[in-house]
Protein backbone atom coordinates (compact mmCIF):
# COMPACT_ATOMS: atom_id res chain seq x y z
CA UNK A 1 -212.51 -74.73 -15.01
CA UNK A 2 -212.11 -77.92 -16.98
CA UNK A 3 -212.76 -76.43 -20.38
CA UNK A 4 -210.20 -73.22 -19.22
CA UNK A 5 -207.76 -76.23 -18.66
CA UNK A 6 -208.03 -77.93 -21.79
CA UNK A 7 -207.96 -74.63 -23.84
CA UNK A 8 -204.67 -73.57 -21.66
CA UNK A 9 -203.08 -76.57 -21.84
CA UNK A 10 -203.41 -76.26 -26.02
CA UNK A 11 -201.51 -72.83 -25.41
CA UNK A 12 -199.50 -73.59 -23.26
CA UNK A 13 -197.81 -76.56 -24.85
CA UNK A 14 -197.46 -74.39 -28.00
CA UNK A 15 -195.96 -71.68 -25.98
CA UNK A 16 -193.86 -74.03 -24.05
CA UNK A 17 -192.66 -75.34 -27.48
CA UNK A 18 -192.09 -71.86 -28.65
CA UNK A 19 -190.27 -70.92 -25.71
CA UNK A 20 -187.64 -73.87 -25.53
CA UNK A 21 -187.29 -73.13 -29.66
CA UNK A 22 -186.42 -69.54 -28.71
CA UNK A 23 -183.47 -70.76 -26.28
CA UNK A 24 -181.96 -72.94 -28.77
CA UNK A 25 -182.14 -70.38 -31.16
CA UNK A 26 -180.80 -67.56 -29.04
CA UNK A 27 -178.28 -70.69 -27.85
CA UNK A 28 -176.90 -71.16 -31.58
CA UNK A 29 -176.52 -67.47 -31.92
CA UNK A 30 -174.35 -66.83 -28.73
CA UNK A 31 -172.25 -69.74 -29.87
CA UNK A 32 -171.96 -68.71 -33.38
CA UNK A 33 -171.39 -64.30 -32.98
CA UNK A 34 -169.31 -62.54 -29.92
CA UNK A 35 -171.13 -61.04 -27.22
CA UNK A 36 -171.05 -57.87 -28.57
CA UNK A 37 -172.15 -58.52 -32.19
CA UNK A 38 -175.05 -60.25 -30.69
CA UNK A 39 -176.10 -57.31 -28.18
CA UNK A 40 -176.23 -55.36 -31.01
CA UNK A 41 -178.53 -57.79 -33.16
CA UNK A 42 -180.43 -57.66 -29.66
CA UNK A 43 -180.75 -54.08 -29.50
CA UNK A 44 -182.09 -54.00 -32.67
CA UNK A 45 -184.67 -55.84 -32.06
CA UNK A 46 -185.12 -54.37 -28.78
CA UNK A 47 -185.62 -51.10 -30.93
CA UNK A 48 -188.29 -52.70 -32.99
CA UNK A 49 -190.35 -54.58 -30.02
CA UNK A 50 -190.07 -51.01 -28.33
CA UNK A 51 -191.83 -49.08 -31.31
CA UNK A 52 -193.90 -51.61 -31.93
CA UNK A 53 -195.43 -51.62 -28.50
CA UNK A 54 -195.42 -48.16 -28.35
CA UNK A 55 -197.50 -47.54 -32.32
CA UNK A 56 -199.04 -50.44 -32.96
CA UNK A 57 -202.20 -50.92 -31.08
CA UNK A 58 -203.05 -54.01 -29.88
CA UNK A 59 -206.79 -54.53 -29.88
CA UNK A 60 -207.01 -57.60 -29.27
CA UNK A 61 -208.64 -57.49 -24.82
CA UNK A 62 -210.82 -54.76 -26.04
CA UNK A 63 -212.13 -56.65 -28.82
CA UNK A 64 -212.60 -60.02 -26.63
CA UNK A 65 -214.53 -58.05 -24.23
CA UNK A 66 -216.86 -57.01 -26.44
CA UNK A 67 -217.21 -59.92 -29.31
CA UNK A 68 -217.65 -62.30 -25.76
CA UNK A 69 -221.02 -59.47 -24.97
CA UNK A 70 -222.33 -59.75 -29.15
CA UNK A 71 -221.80 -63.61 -28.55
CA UNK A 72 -223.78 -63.40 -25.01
CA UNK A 73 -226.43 -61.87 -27.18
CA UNK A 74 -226.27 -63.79 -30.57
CA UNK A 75 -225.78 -60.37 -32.43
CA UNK A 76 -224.23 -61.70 -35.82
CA UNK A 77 -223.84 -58.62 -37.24
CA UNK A 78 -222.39 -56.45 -34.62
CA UNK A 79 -219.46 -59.71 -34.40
CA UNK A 80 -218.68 -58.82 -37.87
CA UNK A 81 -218.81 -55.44 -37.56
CA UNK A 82 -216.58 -55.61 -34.21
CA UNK A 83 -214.34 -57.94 -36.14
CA UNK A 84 -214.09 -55.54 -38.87
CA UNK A 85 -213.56 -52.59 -37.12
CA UNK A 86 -210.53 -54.55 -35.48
CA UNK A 87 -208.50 -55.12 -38.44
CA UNK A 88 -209.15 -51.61 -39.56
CA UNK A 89 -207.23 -50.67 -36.50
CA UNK A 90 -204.53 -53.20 -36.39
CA UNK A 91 -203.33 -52.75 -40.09
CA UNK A 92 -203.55 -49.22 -39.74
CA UNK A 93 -201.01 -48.61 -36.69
CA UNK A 94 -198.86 -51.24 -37.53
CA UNK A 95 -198.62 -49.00 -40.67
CA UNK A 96 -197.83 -45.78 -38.69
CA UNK A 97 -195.72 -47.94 -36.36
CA UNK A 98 -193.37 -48.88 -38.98
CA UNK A 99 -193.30 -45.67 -40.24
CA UNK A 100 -192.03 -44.14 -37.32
CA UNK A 101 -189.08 -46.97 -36.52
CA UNK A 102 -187.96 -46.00 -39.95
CA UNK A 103 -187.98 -43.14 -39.57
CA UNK A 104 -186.56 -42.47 -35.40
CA UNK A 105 -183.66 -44.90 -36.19
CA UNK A 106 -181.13 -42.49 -37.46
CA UNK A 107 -181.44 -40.61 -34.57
CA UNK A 108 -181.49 -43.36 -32.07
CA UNK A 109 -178.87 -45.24 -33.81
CA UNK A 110 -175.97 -43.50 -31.96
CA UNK A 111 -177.26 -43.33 -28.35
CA UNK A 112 -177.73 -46.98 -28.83
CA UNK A 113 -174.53 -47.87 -29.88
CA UNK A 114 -175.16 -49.35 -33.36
CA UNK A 115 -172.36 -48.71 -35.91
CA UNK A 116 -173.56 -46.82 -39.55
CA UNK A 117 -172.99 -49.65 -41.20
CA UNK A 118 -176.08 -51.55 -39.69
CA UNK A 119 -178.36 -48.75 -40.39
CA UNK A 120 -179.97 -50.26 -43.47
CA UNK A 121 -180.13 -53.49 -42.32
CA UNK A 122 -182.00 -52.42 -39.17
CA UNK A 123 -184.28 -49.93 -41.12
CA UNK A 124 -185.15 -53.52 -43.16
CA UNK A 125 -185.52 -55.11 -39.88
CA UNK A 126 -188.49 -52.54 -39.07
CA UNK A 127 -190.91 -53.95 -42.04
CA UNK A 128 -191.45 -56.90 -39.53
CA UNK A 129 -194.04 -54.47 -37.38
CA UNK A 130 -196.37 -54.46 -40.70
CA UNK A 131 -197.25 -57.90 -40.65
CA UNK A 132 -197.71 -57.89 -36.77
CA UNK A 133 -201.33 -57.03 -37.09
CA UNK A 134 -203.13 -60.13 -34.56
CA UNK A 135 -205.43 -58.24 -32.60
CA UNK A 136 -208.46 -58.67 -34.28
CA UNK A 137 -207.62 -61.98 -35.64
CA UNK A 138 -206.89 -63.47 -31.85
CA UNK A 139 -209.91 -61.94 -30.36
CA UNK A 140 -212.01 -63.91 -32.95
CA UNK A 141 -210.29 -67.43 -32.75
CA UNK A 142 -210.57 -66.63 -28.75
CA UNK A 143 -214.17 -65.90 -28.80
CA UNK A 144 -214.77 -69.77 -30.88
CA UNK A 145 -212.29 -71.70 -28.81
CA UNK A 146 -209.90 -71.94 -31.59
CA UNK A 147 -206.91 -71.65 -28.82
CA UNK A 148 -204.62 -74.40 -31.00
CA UNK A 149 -204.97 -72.07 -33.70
CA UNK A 150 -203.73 -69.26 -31.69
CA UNK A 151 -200.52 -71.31 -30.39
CA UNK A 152 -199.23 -72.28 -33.92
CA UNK A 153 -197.84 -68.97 -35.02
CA UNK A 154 -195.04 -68.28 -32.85
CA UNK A 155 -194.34 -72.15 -33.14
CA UNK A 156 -193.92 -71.56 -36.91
CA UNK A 157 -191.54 -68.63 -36.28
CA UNK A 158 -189.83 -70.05 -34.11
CA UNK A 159 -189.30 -73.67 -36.39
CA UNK A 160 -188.68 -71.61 -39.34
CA UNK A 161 -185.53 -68.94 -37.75
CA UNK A 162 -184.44 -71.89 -36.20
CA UNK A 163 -183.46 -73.84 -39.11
CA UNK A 164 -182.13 -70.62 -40.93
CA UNK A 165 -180.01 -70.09 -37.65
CA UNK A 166 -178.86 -73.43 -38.26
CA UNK A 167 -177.27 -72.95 -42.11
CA UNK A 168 -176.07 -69.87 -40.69
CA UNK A 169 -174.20 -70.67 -38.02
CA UNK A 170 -172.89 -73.82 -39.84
CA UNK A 171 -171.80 -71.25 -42.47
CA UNK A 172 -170.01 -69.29 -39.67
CA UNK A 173 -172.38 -66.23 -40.97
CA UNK A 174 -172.04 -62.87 -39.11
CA UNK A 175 -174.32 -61.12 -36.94
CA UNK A 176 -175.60 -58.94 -40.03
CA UNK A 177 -177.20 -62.83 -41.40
CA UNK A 178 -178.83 -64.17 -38.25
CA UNK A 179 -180.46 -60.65 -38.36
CA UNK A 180 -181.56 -61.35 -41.55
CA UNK A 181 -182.87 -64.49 -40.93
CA UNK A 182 -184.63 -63.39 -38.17
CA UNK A 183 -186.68 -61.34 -39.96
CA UNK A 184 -187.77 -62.93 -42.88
CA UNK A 185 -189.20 -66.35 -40.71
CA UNK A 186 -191.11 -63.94 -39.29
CA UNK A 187 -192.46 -62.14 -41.73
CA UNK A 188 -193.53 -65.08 -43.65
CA UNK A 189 -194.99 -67.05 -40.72
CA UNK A 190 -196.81 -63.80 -39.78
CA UNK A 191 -198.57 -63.40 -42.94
CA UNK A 192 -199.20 -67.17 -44.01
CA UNK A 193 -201.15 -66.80 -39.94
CA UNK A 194 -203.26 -63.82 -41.00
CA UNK A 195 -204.52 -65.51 -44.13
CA UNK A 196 -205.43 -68.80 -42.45
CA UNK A 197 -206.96 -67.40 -39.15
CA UNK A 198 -209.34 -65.49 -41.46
CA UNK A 199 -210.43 -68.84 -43.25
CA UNK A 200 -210.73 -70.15 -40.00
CA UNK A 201 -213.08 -67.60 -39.09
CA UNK A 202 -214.64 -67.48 -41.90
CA UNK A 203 -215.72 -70.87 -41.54
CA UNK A 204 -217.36 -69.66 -38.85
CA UNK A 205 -219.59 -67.47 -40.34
CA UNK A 206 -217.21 -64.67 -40.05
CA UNK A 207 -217.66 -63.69 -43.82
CA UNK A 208 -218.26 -61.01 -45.78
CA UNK A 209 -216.41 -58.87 -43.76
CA UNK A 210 -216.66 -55.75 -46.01
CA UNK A 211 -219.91 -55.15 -46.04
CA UNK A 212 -220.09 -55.55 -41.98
CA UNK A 213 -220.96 -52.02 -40.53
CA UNK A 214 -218.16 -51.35 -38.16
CA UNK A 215 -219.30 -47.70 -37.56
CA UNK A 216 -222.40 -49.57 -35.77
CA UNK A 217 -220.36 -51.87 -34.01
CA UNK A 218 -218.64 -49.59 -32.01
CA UNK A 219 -221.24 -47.43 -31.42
CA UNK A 220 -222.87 -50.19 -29.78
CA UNK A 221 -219.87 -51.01 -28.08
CA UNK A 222 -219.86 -48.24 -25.13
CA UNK A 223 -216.16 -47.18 -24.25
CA UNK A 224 -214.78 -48.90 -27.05
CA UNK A 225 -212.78 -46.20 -28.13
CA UNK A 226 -211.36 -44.78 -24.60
CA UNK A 227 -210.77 -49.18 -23.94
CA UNK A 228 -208.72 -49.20 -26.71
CA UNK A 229 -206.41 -46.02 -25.93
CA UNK A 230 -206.03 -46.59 -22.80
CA UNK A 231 -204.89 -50.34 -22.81
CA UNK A 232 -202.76 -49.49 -25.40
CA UNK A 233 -201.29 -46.50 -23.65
CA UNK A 234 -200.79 -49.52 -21.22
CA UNK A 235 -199.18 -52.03 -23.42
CA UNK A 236 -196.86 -48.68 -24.63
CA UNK A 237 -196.13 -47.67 -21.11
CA UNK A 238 -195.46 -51.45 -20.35
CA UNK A 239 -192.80 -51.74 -23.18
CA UNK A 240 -190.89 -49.12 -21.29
CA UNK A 241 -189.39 -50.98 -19.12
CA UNK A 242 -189.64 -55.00 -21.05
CA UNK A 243 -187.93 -53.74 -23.70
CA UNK A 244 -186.48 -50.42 -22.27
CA UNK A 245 -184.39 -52.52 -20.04
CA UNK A 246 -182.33 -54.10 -22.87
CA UNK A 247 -181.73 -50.80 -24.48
CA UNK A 248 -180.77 -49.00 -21.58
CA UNK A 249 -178.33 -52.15 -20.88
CA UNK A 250 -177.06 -51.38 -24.30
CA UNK A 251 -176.65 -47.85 -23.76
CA UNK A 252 -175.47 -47.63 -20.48
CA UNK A 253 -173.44 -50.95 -19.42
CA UNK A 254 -172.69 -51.93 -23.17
CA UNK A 255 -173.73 -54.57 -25.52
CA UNK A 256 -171.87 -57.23 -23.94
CA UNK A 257 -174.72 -56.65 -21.14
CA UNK A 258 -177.90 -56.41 -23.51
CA UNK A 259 -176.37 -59.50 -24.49
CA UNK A 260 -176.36 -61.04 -20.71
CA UNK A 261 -179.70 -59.62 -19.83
CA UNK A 262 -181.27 -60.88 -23.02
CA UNK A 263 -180.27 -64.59 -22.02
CA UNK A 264 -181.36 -63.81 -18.14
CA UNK A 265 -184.81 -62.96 -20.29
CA UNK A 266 -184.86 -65.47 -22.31
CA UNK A 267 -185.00 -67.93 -19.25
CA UNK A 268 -187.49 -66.01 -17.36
CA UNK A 269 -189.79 -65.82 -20.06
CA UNK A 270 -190.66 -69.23 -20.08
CA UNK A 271 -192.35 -68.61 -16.73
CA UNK A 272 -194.62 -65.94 -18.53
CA UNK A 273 -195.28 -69.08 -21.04
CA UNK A 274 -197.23 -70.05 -18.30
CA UNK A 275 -199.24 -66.91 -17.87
CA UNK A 276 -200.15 -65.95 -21.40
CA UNK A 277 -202.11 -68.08 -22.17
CA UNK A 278 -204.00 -68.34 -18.97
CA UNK A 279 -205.10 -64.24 -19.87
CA UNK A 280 -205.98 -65.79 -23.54
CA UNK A 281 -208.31 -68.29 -21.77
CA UNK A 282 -209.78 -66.83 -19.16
CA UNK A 283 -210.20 -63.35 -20.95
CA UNK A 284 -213.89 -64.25 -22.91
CA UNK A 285 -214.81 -66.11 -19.67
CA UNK A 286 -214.77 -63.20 -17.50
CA UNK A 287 -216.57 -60.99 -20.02
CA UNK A 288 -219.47 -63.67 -20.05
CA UNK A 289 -219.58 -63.43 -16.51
CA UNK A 290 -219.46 -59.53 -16.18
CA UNK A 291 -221.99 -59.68 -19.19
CA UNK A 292 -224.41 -61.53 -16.76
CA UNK A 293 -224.29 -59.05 -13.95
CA UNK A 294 -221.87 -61.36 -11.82
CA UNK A 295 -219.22 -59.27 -10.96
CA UNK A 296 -218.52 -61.47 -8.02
CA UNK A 297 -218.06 -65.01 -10.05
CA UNK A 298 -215.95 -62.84 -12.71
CA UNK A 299 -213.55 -61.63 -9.19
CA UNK A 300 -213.13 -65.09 -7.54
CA UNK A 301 -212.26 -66.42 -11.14
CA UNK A 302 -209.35 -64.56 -12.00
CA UNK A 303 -208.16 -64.26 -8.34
CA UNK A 304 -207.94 -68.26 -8.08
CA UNK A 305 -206.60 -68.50 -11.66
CA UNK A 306 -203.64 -65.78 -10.68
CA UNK A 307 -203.17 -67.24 -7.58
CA UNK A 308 -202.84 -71.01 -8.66
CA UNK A 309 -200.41 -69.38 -11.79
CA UNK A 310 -198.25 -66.89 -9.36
CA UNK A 311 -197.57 -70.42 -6.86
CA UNK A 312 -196.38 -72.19 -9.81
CA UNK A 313 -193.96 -69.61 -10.72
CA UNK A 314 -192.51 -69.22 -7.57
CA UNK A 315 -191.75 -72.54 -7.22
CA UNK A 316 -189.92 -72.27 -11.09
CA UNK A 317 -187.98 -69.52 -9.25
CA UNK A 318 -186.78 -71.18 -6.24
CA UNK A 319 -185.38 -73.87 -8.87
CA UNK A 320 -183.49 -71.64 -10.89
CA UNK A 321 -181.66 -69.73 -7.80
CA UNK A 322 -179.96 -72.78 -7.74
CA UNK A 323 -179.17 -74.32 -10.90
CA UNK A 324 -179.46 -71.01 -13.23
CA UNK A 325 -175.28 -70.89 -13.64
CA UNK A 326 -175.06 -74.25 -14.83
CA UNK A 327 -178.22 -74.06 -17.19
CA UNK A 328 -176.66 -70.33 -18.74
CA UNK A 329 -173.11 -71.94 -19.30
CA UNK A 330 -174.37 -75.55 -21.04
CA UNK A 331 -176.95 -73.92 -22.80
CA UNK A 332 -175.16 -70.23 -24.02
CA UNK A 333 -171.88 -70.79 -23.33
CA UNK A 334 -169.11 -70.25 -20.21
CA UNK A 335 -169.12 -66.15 -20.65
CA UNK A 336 -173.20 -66.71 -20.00
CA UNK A 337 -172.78 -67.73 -16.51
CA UNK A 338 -172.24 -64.39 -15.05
CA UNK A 339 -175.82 -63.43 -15.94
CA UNK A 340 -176.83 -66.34 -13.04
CA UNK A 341 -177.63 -63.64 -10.44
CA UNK A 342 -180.28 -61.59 -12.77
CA UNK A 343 -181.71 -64.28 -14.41
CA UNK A 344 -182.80 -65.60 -10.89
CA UNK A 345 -184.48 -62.18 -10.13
CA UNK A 346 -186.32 -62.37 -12.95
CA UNK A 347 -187.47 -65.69 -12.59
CA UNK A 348 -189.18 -64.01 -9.23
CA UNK A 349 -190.24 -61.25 -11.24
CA UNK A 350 -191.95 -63.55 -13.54
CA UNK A 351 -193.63 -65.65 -10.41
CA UNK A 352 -194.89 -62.09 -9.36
CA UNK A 353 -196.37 -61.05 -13.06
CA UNK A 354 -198.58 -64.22 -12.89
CA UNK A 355 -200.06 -63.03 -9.68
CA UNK A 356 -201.63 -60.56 -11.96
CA UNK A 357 -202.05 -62.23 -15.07
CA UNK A 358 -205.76 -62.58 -15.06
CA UNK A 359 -205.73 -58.03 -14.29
CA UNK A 360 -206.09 -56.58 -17.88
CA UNK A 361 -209.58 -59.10 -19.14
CA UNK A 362 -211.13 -58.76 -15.29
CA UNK A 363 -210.83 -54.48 -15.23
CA UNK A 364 -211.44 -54.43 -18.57
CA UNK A 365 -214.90 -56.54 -17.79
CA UNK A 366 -215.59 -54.09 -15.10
CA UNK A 367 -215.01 -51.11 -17.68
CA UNK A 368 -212.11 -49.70 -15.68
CA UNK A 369 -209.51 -49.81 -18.23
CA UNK A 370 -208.45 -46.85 -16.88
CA UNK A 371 -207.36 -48.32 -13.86
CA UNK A 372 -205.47 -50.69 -15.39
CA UNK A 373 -203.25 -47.81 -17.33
CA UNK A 374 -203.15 -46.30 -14.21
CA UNK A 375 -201.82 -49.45 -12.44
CA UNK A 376 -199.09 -50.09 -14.99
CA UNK A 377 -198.08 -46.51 -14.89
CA UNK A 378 -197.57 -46.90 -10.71
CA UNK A 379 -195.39 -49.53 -12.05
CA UNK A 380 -193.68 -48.09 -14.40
CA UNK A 381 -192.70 -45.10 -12.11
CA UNK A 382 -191.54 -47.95 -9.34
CA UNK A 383 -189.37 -49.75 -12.06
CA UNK A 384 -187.50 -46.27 -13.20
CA UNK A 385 -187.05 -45.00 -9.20
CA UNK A 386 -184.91 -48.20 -8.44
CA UNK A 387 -183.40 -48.75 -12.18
CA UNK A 388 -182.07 -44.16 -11.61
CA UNK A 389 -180.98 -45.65 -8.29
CA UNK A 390 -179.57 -49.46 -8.79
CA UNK A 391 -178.18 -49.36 -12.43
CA UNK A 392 -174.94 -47.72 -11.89
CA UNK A 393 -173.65 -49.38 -8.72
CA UNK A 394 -175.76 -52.13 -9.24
CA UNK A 395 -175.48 -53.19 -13.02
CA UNK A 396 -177.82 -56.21 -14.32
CA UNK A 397 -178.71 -56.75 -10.98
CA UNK A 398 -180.31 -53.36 -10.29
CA UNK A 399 -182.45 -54.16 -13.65
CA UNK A 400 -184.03 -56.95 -11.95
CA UNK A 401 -184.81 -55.45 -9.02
CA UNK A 402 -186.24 -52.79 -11.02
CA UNK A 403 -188.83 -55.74 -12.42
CA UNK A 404 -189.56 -56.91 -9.23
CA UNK A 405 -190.86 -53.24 -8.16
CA UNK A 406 -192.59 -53.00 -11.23
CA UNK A 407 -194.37 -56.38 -10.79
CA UNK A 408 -195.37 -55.69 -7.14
CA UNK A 409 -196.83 -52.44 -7.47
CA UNK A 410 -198.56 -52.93 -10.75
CA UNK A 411 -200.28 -56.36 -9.31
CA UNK A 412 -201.11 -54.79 -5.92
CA UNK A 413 -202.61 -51.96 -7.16
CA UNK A 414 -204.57 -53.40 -9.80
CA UNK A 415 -206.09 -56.11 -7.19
CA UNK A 416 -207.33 -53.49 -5.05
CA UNK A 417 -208.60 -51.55 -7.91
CA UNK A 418 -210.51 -54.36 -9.19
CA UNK A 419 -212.09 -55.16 -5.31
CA UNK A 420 -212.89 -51.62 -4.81
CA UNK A 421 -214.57 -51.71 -8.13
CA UNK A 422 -217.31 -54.59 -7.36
CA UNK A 423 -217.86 -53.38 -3.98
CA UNK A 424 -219.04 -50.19 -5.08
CA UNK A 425 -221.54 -51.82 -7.55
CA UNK A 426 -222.69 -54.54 -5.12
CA UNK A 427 -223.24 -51.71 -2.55
């Protein structure tokens, strides 16, 4: 537990860091565009995130899981192979991912309520799911305790958009800029990552990666093909309804709402800072343990982790119920206020996720990643039932209720998966 703590608090404080850099960016824009030039800068990006979830696999659980089993068994070659046979995957679908946002958005473009004129510059906007190809890269620096490593990258994006935010809003630039702006920080953070997490791991012996047999990888690797469709069917389903929910704000209540909700979000999400990274952590550890035959150990682990995590965040949320109008209206301005109500749900929402943070590594571990699709579905269908029912008469709030069915349905489900799951192979 003490080394989990000292690798979490690395990520955290780099996520934490990330996270406040995220409000004050998202804080210059609101001051700097109208709330409905922003929603639609939002619902472009909404857009992307959404493909992106949806094309571009993420490999990067499936991979952990099984470089953390090569590692338990000193197996050099089948690392590099493993490791190999990652990237392969990650540059390929974010490839076909961008592909396919090019390629919906003149269709989609309409429903969502963004004008011809932004076509282009959303089409350009797209090219940022190429170079978001970490998978591979993160299971590696994972697997060698290189956690600091990990925690840099959206600290660089975020460092870098804010200062072009910055000229831009001091240039009293349009939406069309910021979106501009947005996009090339990333881009350019992404790729100077890529090229110096591979040194890294190179350093560690992770060389002479094309030559590294990553046809015999996987084949030693049982299930790693139907692990990595189904937990990114997961991450795809997931996306439904963490990025759906802005679009359908868009769509349905208007960009002045994306706008709202994406502040409300913005807020909550530094509650999730607080749960990423403890998946990151704990994810190798629980393989080790499953490795070993101890099911049991590998249980109690991410139980107390999830449960010490879902405490804190209620706590977070019990804060915010009460000072979450004055914190919207200092930080995004006056008009930002009236998203107090929603961005207090998901603060609870958020408290609830962590109660399951530790799910995806532990079933995974346990070769049920099945189960976890199958939880996240469960919540998926939960999140649409109330949104059909809530949205209308409801607005934002009905949204956040929608997350808070999602969250208790997909943890509950997976928890008793996961107990059902050692009891049958302790009895």
């Amino acid at each position: 537990m003490h080394k989990l703590l000292g690798a979490w608090s690395k990520l955290v404080g780099g996520n934490a860091a990330n996270g406040v850099l995220q409000l004050v960016i998202f804080a210059i824009a609101a001051q700097a565009l109208d709330l409905a030039a922003l929603g639609v800068a939002i619902l472009i990006q909404a857009y992307v995130r959404l493909i992106d979830g949806l094309f571009n696999f993420q490999s990067v659980n499936v991979l952990t899981n099984f470089l953390a089993g090569a590692q338990e068994s000193d197996d050099t070659d089948r690392l590099r192979g493993l490791l190999k046979a990652g990237l392969i995957v990650d540059f390929s679908t974010a490839f076909i991912a961008t592909i396919v946002a090019v390629a919906l958005l003149p269709l989609v473009a309409p429903w969502l309520g963004i004008d011809g004129h932004w076509i282009a510059l959303a089409a350009g906007f797209c090219v940022v799911i190429a170079t978001r190809t970490f998978g591979a890269i993160e299971a590696g620096l994972r697997c060698y305790d290189r956690f600091g490593a990990i925690s840099l990258r959206p600290v660089a994006v975020s460092l870098v958009t804010l200062v072009g935010s910055l000229i831009a809003w001091f240039a009293q630039a349009g939406a069309e800029v910021f979106l501009i702006i947005w996009l090339v920080a990333e881009v350019a953070a992404n790729l100077v990552y890529l090229v110096w997490s591979l040194v890294i791991l190179r350093a560690h012996g992770m060389s002479g990666l094309r030559q590294a047999d990553a046809r015999g990888a996987i084949a030693a690797s049982p299930g790693f093909w139907p692990m990595m469709w189904q937990t990114n069917a997961t991450f795809g389903i997931r996306m439904l309804s963490q990025e759906g929910d802005v679009i359908l704000a868009g769509a349905v209540l208007g960009p002045v709402a994306a706008s709202l909700l994406r502040a409300a979000k913005n807020l909550a999400n530094l509650v999730g800072q607080l749960g990423r990274p403890l998946q990151q952590v704990a994810s190798a550890p629980i393989a080790r343990f499953s490795a070993r035959d101890e099911g049991d150990k590998a249980l109690f682990y991410a139980a107390k982790i999830a449960a010490i995590a879902c405490l804190a965040g209620l706590v977070l949320a019990a804060v915010m119920a009460v000072i979450a109008g004055p914190v919207l209206a200092l930080g995004f301005g006056q008009e930002f206020a009236a998203a107090a109500t929603i961005t207090a749900i998901l603060f609870s929402a958020r408290a609830l996720y962590l109660s399951g943070v530790t799910l995806m590594p532990l079933l995974i571990a346990f070769g049920q990643s099945g189960r976890f699709l199958g939880s996240v579905i469960a919540g998926t269908a939960a999140f649409f039932i109330v949104l059909g029912s809530t949205i209308e008469p409801l607005g934002l709030i009905g949204i956040g209720l929608a997350h808070v069915a999602f969250e208790l349905v997909w943890s509950g489900y997976g928890w008793i998966t996961a107990r059902l799951t050692l009891h049958r192979t302790q009895g």
